[in-house]
Protein backbone atom coordinates (compact mmCIF):
# COMPACT_ATOMS: atom_id res chain seq x y z
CA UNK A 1 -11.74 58.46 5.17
CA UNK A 2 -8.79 56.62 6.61
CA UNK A 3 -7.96 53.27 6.01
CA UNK A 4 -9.11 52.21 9.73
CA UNK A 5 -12.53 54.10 9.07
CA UNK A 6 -13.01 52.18 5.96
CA UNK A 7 -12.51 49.02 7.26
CA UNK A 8 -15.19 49.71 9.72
CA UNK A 9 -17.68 51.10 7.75
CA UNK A 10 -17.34 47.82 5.17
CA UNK A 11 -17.55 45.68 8.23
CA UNK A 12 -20.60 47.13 9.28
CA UNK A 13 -22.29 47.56 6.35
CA UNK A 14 -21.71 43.22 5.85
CA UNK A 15 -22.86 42.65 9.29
CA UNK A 16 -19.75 40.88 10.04
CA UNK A 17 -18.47 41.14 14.00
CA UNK A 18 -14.75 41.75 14.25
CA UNK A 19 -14.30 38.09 15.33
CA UNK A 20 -15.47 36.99 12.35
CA UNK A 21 -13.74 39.01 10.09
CA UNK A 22 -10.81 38.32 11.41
CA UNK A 23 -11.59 34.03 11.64
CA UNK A 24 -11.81 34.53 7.83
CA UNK A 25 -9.00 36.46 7.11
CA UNK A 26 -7.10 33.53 9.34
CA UNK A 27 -5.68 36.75 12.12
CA UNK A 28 -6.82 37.38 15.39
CA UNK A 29 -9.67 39.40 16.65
CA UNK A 30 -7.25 41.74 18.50
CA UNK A 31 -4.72 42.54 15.34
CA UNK A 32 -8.54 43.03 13.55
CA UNK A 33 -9.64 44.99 16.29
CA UNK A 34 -6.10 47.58 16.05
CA UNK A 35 -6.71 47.83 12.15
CA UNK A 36 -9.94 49.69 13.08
CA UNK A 37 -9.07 51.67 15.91
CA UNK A 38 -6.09 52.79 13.72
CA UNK A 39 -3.70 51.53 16.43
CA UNK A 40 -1.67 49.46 13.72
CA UNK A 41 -2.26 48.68 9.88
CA UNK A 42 -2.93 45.20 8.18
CA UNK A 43 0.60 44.03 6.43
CA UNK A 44 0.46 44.54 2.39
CA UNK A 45 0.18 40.88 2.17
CA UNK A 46 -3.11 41.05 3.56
CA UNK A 47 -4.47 43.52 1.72
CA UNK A 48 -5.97 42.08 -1.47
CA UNK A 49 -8.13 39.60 1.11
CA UNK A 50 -9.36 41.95 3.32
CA UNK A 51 -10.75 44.38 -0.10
CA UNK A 52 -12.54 40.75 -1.29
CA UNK A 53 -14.01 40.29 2.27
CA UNK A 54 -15.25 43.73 2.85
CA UNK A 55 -16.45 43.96 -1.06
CA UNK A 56 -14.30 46.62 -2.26
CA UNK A 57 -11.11 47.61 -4.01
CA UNK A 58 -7.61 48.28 -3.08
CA UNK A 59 -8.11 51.99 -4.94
CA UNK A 60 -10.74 52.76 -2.28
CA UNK A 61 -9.07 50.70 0.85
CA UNK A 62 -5.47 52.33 -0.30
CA UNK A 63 -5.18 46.62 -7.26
CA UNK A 64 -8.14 44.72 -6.57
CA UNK A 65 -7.79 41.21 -7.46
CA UNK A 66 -11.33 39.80 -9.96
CA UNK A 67 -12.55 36.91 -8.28
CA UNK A 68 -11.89 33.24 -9.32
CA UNK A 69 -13.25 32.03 -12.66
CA UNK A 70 -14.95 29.14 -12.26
CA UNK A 71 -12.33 27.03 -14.59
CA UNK A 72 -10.26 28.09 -11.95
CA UNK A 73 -12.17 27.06 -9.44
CA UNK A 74 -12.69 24.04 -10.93
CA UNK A 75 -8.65 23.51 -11.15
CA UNK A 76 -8.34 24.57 -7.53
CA UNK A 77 -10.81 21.78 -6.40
CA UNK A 78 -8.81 18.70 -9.05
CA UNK A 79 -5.94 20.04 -7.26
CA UNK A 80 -7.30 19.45 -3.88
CA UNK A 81 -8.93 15.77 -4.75
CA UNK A 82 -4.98 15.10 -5.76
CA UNK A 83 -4.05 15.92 -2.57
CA UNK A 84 -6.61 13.93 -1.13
CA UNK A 85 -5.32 10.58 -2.48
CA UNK A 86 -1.44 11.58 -2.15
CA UNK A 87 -1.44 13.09 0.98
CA UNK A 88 -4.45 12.44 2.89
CA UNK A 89 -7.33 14.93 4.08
CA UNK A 90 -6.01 17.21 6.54
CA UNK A 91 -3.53 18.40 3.85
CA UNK A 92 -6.06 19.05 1.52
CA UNK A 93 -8.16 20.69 4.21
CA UNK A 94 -5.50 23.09 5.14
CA UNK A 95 -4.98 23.95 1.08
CA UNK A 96 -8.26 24.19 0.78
CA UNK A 97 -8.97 26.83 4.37
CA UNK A 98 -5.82 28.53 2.48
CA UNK A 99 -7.65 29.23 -0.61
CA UNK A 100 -10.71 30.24 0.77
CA UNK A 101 -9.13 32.74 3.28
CA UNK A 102 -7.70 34.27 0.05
CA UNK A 103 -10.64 34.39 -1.26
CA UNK A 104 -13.17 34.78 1.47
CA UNK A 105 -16.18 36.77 -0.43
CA UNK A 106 -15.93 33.94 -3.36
CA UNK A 107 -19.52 31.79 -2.63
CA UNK A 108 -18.91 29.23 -5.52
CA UNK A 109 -15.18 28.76 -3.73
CA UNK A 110 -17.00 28.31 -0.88
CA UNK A 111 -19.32 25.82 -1.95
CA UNK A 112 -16.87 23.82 -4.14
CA UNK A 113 -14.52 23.53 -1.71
CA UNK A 114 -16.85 22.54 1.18
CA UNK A 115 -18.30 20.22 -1.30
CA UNK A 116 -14.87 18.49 -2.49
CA UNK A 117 -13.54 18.25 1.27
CA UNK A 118 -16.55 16.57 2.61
CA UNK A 119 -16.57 14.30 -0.14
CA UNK A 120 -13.10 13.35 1.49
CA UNK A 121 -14.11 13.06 4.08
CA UNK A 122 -16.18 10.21 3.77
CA UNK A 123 -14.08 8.35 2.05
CA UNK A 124 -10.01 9.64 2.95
CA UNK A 125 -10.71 9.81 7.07
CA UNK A 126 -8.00 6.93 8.18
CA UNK A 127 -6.63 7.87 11.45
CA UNK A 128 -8.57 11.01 12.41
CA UNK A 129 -11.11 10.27 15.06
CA UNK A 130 -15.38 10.58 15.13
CA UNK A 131 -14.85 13.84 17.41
CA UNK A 132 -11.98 15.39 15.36
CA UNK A 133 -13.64 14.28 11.79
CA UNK A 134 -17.19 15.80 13.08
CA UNK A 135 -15.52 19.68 14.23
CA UNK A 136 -14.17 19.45 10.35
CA UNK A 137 -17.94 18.81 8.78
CA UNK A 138 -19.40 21.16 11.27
CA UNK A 139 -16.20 23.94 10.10
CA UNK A 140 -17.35 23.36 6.78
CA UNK A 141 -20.82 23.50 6.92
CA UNK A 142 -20.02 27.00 8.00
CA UNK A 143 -18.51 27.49 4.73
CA UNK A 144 -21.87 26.21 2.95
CA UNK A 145 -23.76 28.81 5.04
CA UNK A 146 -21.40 31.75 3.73
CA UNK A 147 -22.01 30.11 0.17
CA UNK A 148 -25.95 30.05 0.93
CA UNK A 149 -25.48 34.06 1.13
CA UNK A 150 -23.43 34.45 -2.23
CA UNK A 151 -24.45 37.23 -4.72
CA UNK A 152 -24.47 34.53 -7.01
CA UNK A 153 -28.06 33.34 -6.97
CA UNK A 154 -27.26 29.69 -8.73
CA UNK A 155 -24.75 29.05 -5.83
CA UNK A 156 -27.34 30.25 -2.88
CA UNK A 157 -29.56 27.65 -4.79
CA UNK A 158 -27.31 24.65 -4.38
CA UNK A 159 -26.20 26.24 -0.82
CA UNK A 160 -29.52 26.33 0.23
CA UNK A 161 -30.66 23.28 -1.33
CA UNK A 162 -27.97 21.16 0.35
CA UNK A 163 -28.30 22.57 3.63
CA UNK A 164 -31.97 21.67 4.06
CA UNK A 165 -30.85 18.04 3.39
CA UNK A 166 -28.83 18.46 6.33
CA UNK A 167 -31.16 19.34 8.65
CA UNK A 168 -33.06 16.85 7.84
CA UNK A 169 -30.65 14.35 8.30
CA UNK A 170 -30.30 15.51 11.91
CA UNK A 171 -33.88 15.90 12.15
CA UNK A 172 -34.06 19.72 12.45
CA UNK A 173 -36.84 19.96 10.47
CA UNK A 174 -37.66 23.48 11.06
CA UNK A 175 -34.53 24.43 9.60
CA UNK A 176 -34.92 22.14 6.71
CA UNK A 177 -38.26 23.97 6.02
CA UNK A 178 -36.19 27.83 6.86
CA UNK A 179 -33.77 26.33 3.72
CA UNK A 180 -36.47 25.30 1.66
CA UNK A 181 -38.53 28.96 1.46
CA UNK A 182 -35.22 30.20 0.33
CA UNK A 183 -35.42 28.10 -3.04
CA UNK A 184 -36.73 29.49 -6.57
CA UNK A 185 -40.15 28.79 -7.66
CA UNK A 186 -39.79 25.68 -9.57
CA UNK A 187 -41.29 27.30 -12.75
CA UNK A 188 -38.25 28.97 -13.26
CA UNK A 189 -36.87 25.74 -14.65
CA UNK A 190 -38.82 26.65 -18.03
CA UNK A 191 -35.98 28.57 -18.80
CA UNK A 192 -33.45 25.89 -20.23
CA UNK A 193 -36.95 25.32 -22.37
CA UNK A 194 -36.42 28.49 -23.94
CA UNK A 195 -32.75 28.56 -24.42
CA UNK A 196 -33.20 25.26 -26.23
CA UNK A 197 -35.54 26.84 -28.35
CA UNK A 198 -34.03 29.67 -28.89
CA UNK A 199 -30.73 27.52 -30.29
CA UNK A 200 -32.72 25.63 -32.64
CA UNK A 201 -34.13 29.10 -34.36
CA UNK A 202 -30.74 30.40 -34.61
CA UNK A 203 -29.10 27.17 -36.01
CA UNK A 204 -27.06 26.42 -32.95
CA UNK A 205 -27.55 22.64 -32.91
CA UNK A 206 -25.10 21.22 -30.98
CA UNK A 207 -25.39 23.79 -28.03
CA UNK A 208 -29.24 22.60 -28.27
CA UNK A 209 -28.90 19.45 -28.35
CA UNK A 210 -25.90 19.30 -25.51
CA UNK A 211 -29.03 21.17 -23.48
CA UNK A 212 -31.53 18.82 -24.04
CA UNK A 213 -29.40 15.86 -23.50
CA UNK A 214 -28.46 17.30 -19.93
CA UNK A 215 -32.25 17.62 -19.64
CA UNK A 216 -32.63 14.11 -20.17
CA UNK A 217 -30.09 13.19 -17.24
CA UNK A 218 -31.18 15.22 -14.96
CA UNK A 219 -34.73 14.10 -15.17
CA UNK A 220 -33.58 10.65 -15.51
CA UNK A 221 -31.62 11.19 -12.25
CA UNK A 222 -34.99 12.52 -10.78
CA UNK A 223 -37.70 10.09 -11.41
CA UNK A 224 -34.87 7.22 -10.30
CA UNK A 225 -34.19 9.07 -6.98
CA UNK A 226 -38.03 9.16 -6.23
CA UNK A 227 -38.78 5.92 -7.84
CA UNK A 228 -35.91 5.08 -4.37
CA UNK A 229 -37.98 7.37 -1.81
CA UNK A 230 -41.58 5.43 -3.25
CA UNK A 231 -39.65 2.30 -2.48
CA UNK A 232 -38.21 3.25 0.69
CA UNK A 233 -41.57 4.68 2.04
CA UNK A 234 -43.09 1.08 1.10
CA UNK A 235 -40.72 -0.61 3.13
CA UNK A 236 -41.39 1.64 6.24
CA UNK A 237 -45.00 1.01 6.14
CA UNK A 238 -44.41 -2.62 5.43
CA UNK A 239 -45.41 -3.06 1.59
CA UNK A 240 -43.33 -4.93 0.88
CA UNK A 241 -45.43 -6.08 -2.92
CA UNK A 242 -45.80 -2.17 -3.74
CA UNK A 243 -41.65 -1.30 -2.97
CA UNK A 244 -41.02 -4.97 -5.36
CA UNK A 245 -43.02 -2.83 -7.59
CA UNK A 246 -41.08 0.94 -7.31
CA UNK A 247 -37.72 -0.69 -7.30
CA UNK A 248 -38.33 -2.39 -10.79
CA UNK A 249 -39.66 0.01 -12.21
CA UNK A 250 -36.34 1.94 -11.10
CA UNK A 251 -34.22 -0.50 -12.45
CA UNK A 252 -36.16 -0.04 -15.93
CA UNK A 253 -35.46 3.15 -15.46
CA UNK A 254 -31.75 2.67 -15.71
CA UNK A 255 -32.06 0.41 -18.53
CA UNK A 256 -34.29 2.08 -20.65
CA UNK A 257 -32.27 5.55 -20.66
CA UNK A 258 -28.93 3.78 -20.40
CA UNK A 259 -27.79 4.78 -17.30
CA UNK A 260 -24.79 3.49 -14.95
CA UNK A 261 -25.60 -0.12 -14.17
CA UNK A 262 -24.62 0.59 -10.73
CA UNK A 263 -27.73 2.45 -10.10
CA UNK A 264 -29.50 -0.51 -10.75
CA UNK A 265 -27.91 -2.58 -8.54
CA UNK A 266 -28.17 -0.15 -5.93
CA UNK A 267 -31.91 -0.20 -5.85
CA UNK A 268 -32.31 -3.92 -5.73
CA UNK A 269 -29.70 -4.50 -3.25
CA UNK A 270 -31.54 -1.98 -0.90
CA UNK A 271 -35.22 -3.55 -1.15
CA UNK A 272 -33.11 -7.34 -0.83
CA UNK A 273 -31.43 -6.04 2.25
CA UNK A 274 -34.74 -4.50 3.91
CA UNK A 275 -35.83 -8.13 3.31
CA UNK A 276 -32.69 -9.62 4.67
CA UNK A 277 -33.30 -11.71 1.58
CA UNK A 278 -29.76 -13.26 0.80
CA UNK A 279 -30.10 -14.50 -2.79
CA UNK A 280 -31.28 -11.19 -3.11
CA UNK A 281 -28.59 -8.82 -1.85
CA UNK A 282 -25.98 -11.27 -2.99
CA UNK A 283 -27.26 -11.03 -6.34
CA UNK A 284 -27.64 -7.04 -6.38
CA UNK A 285 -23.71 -6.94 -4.94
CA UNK A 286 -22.75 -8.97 -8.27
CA UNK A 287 -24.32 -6.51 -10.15
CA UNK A 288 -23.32 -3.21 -8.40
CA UNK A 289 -18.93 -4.47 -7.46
CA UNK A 290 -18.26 -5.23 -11.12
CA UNK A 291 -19.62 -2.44 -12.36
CA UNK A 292 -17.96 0.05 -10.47
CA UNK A 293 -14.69 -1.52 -11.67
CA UNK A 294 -15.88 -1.07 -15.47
CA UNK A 295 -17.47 2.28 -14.77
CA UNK A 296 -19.37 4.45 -16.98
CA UNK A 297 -18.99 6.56 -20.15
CA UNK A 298 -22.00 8.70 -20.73
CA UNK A 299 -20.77 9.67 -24.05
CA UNK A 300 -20.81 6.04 -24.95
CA UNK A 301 -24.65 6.08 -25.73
CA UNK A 302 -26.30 8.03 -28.05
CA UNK A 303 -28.72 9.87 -25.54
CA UNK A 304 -25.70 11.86 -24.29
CA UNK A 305 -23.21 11.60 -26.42
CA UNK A 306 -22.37 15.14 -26.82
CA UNK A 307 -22.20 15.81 -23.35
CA UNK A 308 -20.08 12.67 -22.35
CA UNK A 309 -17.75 13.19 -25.02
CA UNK A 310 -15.08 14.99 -23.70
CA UNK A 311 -15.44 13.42 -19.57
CA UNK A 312 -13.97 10.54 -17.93
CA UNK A 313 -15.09 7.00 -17.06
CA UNK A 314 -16.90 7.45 -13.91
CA UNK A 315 -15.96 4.70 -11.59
CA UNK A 316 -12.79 4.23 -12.87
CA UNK A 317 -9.37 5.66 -11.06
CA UNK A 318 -7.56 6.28 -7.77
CA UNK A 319 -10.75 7.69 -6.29
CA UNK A 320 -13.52 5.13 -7.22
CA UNK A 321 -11.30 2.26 -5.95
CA UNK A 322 -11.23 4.25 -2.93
CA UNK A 323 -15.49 4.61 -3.09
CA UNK A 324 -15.10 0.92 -3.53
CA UNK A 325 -13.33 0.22 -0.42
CA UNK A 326 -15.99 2.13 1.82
CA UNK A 327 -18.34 -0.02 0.51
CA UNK A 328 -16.55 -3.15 1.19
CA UNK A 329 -15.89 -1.78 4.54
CA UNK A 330 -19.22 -0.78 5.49
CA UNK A 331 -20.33 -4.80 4.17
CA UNK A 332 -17.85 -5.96 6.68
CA UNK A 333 -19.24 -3.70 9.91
CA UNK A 334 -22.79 -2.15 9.16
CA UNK A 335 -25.21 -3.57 11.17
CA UNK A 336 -27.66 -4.21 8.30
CA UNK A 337 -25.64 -6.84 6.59
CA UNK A 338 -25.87 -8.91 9.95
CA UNK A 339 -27.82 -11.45 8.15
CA UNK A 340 -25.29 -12.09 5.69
CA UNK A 341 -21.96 -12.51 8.55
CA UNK A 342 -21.71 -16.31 7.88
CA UNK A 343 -22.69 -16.71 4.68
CA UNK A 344 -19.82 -18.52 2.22
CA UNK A 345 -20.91 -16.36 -1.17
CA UNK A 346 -21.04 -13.48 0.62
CA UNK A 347 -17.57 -13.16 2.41
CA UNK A 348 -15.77 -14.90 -0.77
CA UNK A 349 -17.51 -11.39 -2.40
CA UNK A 350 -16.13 -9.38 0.17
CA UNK A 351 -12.76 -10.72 -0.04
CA UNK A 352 -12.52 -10.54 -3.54
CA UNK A 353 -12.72 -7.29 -3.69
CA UNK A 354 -10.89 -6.41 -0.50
CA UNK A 355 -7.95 -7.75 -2.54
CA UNK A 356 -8.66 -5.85 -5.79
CA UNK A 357 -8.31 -2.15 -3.93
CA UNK A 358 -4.78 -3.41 -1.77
């Protein structure tokens, strides 16, 4: 077959319209529309892109490129959070579109780099507008919908997994539910079981221990995160005794397994501010602003030593004292912390640390 047959046939064969072939390749619909009529060719430059987005080789459309590692996807996405803080986030969103054009068939690029830009977002928006700064998180949830239909099933896991969370943010719930029927079985999670095992019987200890110590997190992470829903609920339905109850038993949570003392402070600063209780929210801010400027080393306690080892400080750095000025800014304007406009303590707070991040 020709090179303008091929192109079809892959097409086809992806379910992909012409338009959006050619919105990923970053050319129009009509120069697509030539290539497979045979009116015109795509230029060499082109070429290794369009073999990754139809799912072949250059051999068989006329040197296939492998697809990114993920240390170099990893790499791709530093580089982007760099650009974030030097040059602001429609730079980085145009490296990142760049990357993924090149790459469009890559679901973990996808997915990282949706995930890294809308992280941005949040926090490097200054001067682009609601209406301009919601077309980029709709553009880029489009990304985590190509992700949720990777060949890589870990990736259409955390694709599919974050998308339902969307929906129900915007109250779509039948979507949300769609997302959900996508996931695993839970059982599968028995596997990392196994591997553990298996490392022990064949004397690889530190691999097995690194495992079960990310085990540990990760369920820490888990029962604190519901321990927050329990409390949450309780507010809602006006128990106020039984969410007392969740969030301190959250906040022993964090203690007990030597977790970031932010976490803690997080939890008791939300029940205190569902109380509009200001000894109590002023309190929970003391504990949750310092400790984002002293951060938190994992590897610093022996429950996850070997996994911490070699990572940095969270909290600490050119990003976190960014994270730290969205929260002072949302104290300032979000309507919650109403109850807390006029009071001395609290605005000597926020000023404190609106100087520490200028």
């Amino acid at each position: 077959m020709r090179i303008h047959e091929i192109i079809r046939e892959k097409r086809k064969s992806l379910e992909l319209t012409q338009e959006q072939a050619a919105v990923r390749l970053g050319v129009t619909a009509s120069a697509f529309n030539k290539w497979e009529r045979g009116i015109s060719c795509p230029d060499i430059t082109i070429l290794p892109a369009l073999a990754r987005l139809l799912e072949t080789d250059l051999n068989t459309l006329l040197s296939f490129q492998e697809e990114l590692t993920n240390e170099e996807i990893a790499l791709w996405c530093s580089q982007i959070s760099e650009i974030l803080m030097k040059d602001g986030f429609e730079k980085a969103y145009e490296m990142g579109m760049e990357k993924v054009r090149e790459y469009p068939g890559s679901g973990a690029l996808l997915f990282n780099v949706a995930g890294t830009l809308e992280g941005g977002l949040q926090i490097f928006a200054e001067g682009i507008d609601e209406e301009k700064k919601q077309k980029y998180l709709e553009e880029l949830e489009v990304l985590y919908e190509r992700a949720a239909k990777s060949k890589e099933e870990s990736v259409r896991i955390q694709a599919n997994a974050l998308l339902a969370a969307k929906c129900m943010n915007r109250e779509d719930y039948d979507g949300a539910q769609e997302r959900i029927e996508l996931l695993p079985d839970p059982s599968w999670k028995n596997k990392r079981q196994m591997q553990a095992q298996l490392y022990v019987r064949t004397g690889r200890y530190d691999e097995a221990v690194r495992l079960k110590e990310t085990e540990i997190l990760e369920s820490v992470n888990d029962i604190y995160s519901n321990l927050l829903s329990l409390m949450e609920i309780a507010v809602k339905e006006k128990r106020i005794e039984d969410a007392g109850y969740f969030t301190e038993k959250a906040v022993q949570t964090i203690q007990l397994y030597e977790m970031w003392e932010y976490s803690a402070g997080v939890a008791q600063f939300q029940l205190a501010v569902s109380k509009r209780d200001k000894h109590g929210t002023i309190g929970a801010l003391k504990k949750m602003l310092p400790s984002l400027e002293k951060g938190w080393q994992p590897g610093e306690s022996r429950l996850y030593e070997h996994i911490g080892e070699k990572k940095e400080s969270i909290g600490r750095g050119e990003y976190w004292q960014a994270f730290t000025q969205k929260i002072v800014e949302g104290l300032k304007t979000d309507e919650d912390m109403e109850f807390l406009r006029e009071d001395e303590e609290f605005l000597r707070i926020v000023k404190r640390y609106e100087s520490s991040i200028h």
